[in-house]
N, C-alpha and C. Protein backbone atom coordinates (compact mmCIF):
# COMPACT_ATOMS: atom_id res chain seq x y z
N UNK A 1 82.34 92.20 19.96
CA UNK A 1 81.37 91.31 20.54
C UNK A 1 82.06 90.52 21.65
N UNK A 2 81.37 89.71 22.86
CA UNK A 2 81.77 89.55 23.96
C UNK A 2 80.97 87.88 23.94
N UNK A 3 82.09 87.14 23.45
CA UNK A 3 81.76 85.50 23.36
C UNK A 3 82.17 84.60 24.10
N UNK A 4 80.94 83.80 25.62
CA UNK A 4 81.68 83.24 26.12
C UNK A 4 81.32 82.06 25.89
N UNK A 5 82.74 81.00 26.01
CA UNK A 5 82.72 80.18 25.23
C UNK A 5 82.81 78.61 26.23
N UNK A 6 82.01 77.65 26.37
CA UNK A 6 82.54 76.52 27.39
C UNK A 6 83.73 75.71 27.12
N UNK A 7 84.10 74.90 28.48
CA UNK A 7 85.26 74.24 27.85
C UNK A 7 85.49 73.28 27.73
N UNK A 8 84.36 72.45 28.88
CA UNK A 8 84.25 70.87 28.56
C UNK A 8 83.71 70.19 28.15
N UNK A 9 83.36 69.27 26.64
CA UNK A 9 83.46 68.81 25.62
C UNK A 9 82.72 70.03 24.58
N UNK A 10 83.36 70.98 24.84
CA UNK A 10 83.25 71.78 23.48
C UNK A 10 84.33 72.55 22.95
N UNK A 11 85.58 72.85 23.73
CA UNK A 11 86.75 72.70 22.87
C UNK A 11 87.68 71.56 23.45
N UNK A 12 87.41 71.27 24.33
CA UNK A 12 88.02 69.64 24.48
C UNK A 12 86.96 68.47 24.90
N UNK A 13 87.54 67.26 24.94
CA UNK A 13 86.84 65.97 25.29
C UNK A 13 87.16 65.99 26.73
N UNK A 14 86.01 65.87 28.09
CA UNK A 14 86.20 65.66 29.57
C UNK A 14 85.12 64.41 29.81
N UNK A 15 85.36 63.26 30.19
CA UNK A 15 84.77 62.24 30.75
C UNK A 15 84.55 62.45 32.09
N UNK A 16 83.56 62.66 32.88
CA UNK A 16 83.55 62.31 34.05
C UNK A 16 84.00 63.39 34.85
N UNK A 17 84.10 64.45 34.33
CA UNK A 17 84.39 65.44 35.12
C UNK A 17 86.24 64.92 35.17
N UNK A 18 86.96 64.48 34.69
CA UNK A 18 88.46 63.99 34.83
C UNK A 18 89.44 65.10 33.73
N UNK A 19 89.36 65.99 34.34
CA UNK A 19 90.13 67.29 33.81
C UNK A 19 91.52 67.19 33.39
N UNK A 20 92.40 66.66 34.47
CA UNK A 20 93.46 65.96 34.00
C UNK A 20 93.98 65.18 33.08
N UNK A 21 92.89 64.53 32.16
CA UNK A 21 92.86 64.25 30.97
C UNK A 21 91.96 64.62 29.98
N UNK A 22 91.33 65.96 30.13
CA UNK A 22 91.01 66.60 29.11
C UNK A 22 91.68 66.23 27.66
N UNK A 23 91.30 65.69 26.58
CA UNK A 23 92.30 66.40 25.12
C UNK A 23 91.43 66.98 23.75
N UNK A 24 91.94 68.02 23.94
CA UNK A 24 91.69 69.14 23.07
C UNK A 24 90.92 68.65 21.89
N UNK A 25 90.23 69.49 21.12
CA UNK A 25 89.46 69.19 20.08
C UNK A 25 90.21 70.41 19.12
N UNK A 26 91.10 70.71 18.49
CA UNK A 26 91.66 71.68 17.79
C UNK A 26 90.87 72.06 16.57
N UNK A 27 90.22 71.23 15.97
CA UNK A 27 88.80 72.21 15.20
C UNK A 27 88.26 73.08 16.12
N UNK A 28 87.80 72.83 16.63
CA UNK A 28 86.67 73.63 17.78
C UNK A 28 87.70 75.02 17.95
N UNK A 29 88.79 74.86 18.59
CA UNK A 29 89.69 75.18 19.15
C UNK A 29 90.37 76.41 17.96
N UNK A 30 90.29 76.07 16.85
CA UNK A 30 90.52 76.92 15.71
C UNK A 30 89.38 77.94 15.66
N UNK A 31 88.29 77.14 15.12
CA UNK A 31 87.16 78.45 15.35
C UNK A 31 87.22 79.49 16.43
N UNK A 32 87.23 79.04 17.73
CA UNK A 32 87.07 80.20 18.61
C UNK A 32 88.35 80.77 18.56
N UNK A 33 89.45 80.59 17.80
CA UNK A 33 90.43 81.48 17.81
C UNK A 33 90.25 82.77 16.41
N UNK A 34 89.79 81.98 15.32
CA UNK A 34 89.10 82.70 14.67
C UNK A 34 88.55 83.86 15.06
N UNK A 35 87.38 83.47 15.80
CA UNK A 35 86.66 84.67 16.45
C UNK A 35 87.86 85.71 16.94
N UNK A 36 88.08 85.19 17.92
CA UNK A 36 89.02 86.05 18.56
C UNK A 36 90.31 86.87 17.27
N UNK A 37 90.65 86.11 17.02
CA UNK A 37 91.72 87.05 15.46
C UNK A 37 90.73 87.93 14.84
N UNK A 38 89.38 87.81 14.75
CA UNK A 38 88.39 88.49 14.20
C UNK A 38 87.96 90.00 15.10
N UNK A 39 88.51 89.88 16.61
CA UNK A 39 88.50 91.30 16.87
C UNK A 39 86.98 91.09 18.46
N UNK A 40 86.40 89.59 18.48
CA UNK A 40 85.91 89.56 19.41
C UNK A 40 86.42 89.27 20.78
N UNK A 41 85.84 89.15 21.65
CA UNK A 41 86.57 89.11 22.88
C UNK A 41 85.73 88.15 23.78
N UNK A 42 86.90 86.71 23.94
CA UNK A 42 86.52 85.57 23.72
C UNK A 42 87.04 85.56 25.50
N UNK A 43 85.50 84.86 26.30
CA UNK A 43 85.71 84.43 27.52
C UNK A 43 85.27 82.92 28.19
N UNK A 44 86.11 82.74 28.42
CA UNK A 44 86.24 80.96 28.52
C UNK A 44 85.74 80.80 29.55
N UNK A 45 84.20 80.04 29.62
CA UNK A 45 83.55 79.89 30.97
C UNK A 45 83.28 78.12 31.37
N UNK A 46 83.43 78.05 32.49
CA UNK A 46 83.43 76.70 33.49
C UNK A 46 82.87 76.55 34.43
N UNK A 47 82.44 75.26 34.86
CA UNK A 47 81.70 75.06 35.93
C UNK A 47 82.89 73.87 36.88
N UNK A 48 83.88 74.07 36.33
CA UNK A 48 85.00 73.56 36.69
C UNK A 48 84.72 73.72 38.63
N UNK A 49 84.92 72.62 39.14
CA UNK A 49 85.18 73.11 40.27
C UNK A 49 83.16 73.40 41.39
N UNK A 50 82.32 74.01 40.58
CA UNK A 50 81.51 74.66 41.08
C UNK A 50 80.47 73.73 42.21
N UNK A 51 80.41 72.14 41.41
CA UNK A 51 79.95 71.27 42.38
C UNK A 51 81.00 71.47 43.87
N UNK A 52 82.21 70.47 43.41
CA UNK A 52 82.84 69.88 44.46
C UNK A 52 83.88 71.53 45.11
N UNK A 53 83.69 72.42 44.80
CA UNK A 53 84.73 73.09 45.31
C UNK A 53 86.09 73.28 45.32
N UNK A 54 86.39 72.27 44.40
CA UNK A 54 87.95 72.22 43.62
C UNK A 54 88.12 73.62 43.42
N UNK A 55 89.50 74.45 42.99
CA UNK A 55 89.64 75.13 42.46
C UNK A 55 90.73 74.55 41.22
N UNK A 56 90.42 74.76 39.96
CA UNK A 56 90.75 74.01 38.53
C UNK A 56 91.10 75.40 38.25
N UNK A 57 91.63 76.15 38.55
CA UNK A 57 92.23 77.60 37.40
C UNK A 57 93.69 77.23 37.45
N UNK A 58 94.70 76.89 37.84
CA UNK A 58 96.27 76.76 37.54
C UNK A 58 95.69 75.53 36.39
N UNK A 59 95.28 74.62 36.03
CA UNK A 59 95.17 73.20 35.34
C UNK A 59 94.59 73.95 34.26
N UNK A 60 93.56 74.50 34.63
CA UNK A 60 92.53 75.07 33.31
C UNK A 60 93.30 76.22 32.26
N UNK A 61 94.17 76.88 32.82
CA UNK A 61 94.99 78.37 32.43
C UNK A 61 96.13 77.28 31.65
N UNK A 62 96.54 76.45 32.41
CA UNK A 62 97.77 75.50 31.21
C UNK A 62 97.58 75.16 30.42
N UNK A 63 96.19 74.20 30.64
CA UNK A 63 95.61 73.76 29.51
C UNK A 63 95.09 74.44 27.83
N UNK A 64 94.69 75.45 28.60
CA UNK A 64 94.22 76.38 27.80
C UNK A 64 95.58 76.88 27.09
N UNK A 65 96.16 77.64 27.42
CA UNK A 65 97.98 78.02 27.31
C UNK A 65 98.54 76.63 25.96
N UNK A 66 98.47 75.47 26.71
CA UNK A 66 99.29 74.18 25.82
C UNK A 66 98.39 74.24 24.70
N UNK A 67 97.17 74.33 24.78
CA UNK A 67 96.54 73.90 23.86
C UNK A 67 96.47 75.29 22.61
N UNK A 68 97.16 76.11 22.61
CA UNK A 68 96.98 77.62 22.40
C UNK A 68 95.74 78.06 21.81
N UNK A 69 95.13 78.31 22.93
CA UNK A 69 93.67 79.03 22.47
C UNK A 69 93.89 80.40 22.76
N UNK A 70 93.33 81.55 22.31
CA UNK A 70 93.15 82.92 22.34
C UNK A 70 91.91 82.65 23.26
N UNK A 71 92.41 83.91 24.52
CA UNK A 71 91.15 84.91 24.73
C UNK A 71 91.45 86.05 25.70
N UNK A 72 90.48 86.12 26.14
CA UNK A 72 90.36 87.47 26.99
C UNK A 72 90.43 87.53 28.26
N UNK A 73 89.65 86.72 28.77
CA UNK A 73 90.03 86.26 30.14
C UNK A 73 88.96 85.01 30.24
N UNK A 74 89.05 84.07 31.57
CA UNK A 74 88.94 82.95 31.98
C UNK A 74 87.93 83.09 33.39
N UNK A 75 87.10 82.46 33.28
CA UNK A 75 86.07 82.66 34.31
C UNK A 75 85.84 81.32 34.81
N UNK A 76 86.65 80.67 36.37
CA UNK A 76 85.98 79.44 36.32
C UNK A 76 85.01 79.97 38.06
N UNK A 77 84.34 78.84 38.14
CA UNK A 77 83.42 78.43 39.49
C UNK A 77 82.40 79.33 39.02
N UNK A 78 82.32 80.32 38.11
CA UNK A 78 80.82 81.22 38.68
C UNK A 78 80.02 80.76 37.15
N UNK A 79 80.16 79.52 36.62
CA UNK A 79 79.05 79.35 36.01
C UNK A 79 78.35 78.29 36.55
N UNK A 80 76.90 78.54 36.00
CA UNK A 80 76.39 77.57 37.25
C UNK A 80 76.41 76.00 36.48
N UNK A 81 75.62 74.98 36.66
CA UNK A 81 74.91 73.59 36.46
C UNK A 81 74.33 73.48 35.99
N UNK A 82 73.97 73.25 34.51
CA UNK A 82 72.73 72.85 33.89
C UNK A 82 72.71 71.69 32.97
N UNK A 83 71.52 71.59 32.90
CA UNK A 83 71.07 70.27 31.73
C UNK A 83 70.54 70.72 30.23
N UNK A 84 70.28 72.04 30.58
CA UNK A 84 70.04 72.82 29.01
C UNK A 84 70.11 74.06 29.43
N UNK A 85 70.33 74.89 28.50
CA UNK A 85 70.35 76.22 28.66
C UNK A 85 69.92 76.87 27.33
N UNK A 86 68.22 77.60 27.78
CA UNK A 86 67.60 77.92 26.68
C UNK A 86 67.77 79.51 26.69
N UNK A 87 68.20 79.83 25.38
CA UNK A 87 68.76 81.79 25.73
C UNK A 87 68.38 81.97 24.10
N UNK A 88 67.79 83.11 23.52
CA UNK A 88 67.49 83.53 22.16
C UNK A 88 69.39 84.14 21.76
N UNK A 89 70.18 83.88 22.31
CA UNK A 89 71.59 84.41 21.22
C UNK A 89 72.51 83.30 21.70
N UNK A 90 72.35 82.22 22.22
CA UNK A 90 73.16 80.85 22.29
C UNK A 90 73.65 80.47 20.81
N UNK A 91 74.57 79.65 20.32
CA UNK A 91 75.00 78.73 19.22
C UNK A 91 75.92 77.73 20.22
N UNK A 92 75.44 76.54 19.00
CA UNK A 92 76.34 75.58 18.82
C UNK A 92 77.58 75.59 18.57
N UNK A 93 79.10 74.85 18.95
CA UNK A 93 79.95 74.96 18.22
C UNK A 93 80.09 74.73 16.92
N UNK A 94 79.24 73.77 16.94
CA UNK A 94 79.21 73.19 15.54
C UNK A 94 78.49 74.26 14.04
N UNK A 95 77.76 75.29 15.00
CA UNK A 95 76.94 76.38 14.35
C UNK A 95 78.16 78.05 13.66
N UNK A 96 79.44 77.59 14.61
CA UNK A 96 80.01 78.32 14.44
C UNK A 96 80.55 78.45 12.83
């Protein structure tokens, strides 16, 4: 299975868009490694960057790295902006 997973405040805490002090939520952070030890193939998606044009992948890849999360690969700028996102195969982390 092909699970992509967000990254700001759902395996870490981000105020304000202030990435640089992201800190990790290691429950969260366990589960989706779970998955992944489980044989799925876990893709870490962001909107990092997508407003202002930052590019956040060297910060986001460390972070991810320090914080040791499993996955597959890392997708930032091409998710888009939203305020909800209604899809029939979405979950919660908390659903996990």
């Amino acid at each position: 299975m092909i699970i992509y997973v967000d990254i700001d405040n759902t395996i870490c805490s981000t105020e304000n868009s202030d990435y640089n002090n992201s800190k990790p939520r290691y429950y969260q952070i366990g589960k989706i490694n779970k998955l992944y030890n489980e044989g799925n193939d876990i893709v870490y998606w962001t909107a990092r960057g997508s407003g202002s044009g930052i590019d956040w992948s060297e910060l986001t890849k460390k972070q991810l790295d320090e914080w040791k999360c499993k996955y597959t690969r890392i997708e930032i700028q091409k998710k888009p902006s939203w305020d909800l996102f209604i899809d029939d195969k979405t979950k919660r982390i908390e659903e996990i």
